[in-house]
Protein backbone atom coordinates (compact mmCIF):
# COMPACT_ATOMS: atom_id res chain seq x y z
CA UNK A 1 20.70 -14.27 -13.46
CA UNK A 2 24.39 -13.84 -14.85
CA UNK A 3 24.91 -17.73 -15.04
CA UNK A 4 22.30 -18.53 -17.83
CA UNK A 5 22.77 -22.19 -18.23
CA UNK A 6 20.52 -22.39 -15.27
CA UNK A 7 18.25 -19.75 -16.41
CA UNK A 8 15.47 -22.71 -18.08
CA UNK A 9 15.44 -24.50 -14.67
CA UNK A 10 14.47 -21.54 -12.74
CA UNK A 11 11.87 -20.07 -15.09
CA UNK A 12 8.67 -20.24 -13.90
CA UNK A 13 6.55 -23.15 -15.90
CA UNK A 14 3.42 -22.99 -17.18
CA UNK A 15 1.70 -24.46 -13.73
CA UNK A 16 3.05 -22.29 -11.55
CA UNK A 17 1.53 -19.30 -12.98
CA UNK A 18 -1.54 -17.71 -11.79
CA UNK A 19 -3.47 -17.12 -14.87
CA UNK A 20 -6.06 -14.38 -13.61
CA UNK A 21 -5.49 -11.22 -14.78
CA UNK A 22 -2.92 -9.43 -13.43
CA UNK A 23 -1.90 -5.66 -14.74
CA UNK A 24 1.72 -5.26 -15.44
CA UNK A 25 2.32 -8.82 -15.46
CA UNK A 26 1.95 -12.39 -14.43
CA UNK A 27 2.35 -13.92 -10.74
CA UNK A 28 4.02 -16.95 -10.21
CA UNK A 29 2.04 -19.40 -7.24
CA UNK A 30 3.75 -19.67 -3.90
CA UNK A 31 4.65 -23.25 -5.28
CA UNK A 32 6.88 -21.88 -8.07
CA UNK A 33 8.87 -19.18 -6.23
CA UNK A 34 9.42 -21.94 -3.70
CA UNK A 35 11.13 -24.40 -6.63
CA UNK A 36 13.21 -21.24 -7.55
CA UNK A 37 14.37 -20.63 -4.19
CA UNK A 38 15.02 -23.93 -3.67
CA UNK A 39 16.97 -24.28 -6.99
CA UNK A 40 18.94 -21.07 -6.26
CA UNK A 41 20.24 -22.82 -2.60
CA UNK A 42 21.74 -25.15 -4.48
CA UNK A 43 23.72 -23.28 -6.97
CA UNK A 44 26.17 -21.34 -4.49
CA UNK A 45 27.77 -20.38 -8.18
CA UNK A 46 24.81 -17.46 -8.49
CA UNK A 47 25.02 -16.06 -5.27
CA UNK A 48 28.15 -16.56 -3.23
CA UNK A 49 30.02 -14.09 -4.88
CA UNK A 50 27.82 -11.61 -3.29
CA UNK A 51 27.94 -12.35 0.58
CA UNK A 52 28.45 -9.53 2.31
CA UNK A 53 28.46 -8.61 6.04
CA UNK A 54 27.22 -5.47 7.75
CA UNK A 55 26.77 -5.17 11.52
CA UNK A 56 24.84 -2.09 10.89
CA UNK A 57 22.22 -3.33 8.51
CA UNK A 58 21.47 -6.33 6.69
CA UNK A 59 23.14 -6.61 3.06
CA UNK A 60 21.09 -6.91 0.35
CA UNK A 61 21.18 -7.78 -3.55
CA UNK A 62 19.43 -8.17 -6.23
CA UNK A 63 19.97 -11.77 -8.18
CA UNK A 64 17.28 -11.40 -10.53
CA UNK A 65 14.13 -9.29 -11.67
CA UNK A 66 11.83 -9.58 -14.42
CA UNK A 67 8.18 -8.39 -14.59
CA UNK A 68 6.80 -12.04 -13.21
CA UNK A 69 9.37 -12.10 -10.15
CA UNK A 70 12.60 -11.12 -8.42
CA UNK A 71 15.14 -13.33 -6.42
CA UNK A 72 17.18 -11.09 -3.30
CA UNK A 73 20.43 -12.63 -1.25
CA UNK A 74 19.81 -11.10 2.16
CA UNK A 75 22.60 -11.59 4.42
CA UNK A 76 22.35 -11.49 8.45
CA UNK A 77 24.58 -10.48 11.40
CA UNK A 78 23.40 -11.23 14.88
CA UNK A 79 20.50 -9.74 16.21
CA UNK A 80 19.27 -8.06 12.78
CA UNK A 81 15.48 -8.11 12.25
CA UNK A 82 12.90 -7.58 9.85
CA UNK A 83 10.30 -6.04 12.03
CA UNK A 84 6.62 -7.44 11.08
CA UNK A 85 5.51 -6.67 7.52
CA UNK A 86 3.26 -8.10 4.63
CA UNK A 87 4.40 -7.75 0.99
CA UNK A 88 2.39 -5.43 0.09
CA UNK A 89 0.06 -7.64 -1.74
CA UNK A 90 3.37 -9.92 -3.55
CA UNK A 91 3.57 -13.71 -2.82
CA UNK A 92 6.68 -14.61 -1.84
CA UNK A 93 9.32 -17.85 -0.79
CA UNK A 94 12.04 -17.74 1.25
CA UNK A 95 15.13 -20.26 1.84
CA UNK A 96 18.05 -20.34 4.36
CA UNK A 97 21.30 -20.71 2.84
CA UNK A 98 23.32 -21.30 5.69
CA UNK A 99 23.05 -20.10 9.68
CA UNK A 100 19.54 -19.77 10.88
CA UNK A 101 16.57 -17.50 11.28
CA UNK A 102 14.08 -17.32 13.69
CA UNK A 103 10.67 -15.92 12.24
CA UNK A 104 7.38 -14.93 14.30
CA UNK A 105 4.54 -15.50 11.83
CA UNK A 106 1.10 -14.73 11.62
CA UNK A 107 -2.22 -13.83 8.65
CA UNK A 108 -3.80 -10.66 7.93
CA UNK A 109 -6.85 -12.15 9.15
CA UNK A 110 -5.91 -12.67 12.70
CA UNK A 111 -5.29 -15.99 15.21
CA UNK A 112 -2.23 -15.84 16.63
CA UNK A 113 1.18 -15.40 15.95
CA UNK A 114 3.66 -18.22 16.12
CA UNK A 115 7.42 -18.99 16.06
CA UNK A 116 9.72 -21.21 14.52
CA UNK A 117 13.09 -21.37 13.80
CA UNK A 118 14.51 -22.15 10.34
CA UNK A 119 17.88 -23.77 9.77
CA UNK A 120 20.45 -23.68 6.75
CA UNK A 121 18.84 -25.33 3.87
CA UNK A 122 15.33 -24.84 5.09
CA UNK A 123 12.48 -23.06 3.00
CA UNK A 124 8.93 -21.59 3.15
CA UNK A 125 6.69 -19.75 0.52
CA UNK A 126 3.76 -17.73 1.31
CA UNK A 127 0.91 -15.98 0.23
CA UNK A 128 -0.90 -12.40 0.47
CA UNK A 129 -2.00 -12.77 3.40
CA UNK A 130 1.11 -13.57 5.51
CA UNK A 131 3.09 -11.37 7.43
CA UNK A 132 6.26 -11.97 9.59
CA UNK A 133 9.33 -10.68 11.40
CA UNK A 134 12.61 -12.66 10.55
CA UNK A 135 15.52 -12.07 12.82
CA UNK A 136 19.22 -13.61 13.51
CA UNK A 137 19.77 -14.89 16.77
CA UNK A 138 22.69 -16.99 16.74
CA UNK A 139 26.33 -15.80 16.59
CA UNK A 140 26.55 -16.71 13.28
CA UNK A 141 25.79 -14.75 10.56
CA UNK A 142 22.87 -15.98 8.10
CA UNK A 143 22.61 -16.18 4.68
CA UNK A 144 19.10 -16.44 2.64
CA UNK A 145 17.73 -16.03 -0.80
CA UNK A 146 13.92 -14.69 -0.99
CA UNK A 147 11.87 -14.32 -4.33
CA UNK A 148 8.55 -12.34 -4.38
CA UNK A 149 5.64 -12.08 -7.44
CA UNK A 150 4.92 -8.98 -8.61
CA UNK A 151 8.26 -7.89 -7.55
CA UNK A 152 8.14 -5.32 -4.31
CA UNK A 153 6.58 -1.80 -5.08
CA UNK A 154 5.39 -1.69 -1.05
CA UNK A 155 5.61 -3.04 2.10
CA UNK A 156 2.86 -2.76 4.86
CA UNK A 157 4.11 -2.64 8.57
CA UNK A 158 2.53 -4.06 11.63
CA UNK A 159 2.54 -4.77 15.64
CA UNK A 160 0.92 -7.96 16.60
CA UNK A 161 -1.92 -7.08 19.62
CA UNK A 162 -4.12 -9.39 21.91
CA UNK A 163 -6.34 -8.32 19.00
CA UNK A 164 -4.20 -9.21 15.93
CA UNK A 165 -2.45 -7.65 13.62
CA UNK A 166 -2.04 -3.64 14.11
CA UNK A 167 -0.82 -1.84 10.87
CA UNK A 168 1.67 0.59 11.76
CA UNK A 169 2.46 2.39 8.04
CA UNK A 170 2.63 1.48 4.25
CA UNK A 171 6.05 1.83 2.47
CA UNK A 172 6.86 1.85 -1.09
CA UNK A 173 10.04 0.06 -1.71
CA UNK A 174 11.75 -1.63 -4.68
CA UNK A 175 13.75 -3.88 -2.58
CA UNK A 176 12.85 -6.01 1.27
CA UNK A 177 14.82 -3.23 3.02
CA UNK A 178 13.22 -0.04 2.84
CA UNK A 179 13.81 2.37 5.24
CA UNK A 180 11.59 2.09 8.14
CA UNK A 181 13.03 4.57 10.28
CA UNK A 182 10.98 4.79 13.63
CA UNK A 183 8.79 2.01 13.14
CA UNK A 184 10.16 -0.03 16.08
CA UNK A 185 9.76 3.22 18.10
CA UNK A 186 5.93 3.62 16.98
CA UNK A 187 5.45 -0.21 17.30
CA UNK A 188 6.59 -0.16 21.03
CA UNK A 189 4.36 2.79 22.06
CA UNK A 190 1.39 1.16 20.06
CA UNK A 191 1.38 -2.13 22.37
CA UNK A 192 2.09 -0.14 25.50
CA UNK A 193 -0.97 2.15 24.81
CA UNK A 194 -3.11 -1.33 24.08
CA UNK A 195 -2.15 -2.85 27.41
């Protein structure tokens, strides 16, 4: 982060850190990314010099990255979604900075899939197992910061059947907007076939 007098309050401590073995690295708990993310929605001084609008795509920046974590500002215009993905095996947190999100939620393991709606100053963290679709539906535009541990090297995508979850295709990514080109297209046909 550029503003390094708050650098020692968003390190991860010593707690928060899973201590298995990890290769390439250390991953911070759920419970730590959440303090970050947390910590970072109330210091508008490290990321509201980066808002940004797009209406064709969601804007996206990177705040911070080391080899334990990353922190994004992801910034939404009406209607933009997420489509339903995992991490690709990275815990994660995410916090609304102002507008509000509405996210469809669900596990890897099955059950059902659920919604809720998150409002400006709200915040969730998450583990390996989690997958969801976050999407704007308000007229006004949304602003949240996400951290993830290990930092994104893929993202698995899904449709949700009366089954469960239905992976659609594995992308490797460096950031939480690859390019998923046709995935809503393949998603769509995949739940009309399973009708």
């Amino acid at each position: 982060m550029r503003t390094s007098k708050h650098w020692a309050e968003l390190c991860p401590r010593p707690d928060e850190i899973d201590q298995g073995t990890r290769v390439g690295g250390k991953r911070v708990r759920p419970a730590g990314l959440h303090r970050i993310v947390s910590t970072v929605l109330e210091l508008p001084e490290l990321w509201s010099e980066h808002v940004r609008f797009d209406l064709g795509e969601r804007y996206v920046t990177r705040l911070h990255r080391d080899t334990d974590f990353e922190v994004w500002l992801i910034c939404w215009e009406l209607g933009q979604d997420t489509l339903l993905h995992d991490h690709g095996g990275s815990v994660g947190a995410f916090g609304v900075a102002g507008g509000s999100l509405i996210e469809d939620h669900g596990d890897l393991r099955g059950g059902s899939l659920r919604t809720r709606t998150h409002p400006a100053g709200s915040s969730v963290a998450f583990g390996t197992d989690y997958l969801h679709n976050l999407v704007n539906i308000a007229t006004e535009p949304a602003v949240t910061v996400h951290a993830y541990s290990q930092p994104l090297r893929r993202m698995n995508f899904y449709c949700w059947l009366p089954s469960g979850p239905h992976h659609l295709r594995e992308l490797p990514c460096d950031s939480p907007e690859p390019d998923t080109g046709d995935l809503e297209r393949l998603a769509a046909r995949t739940r009309t076939a399973h009708r």
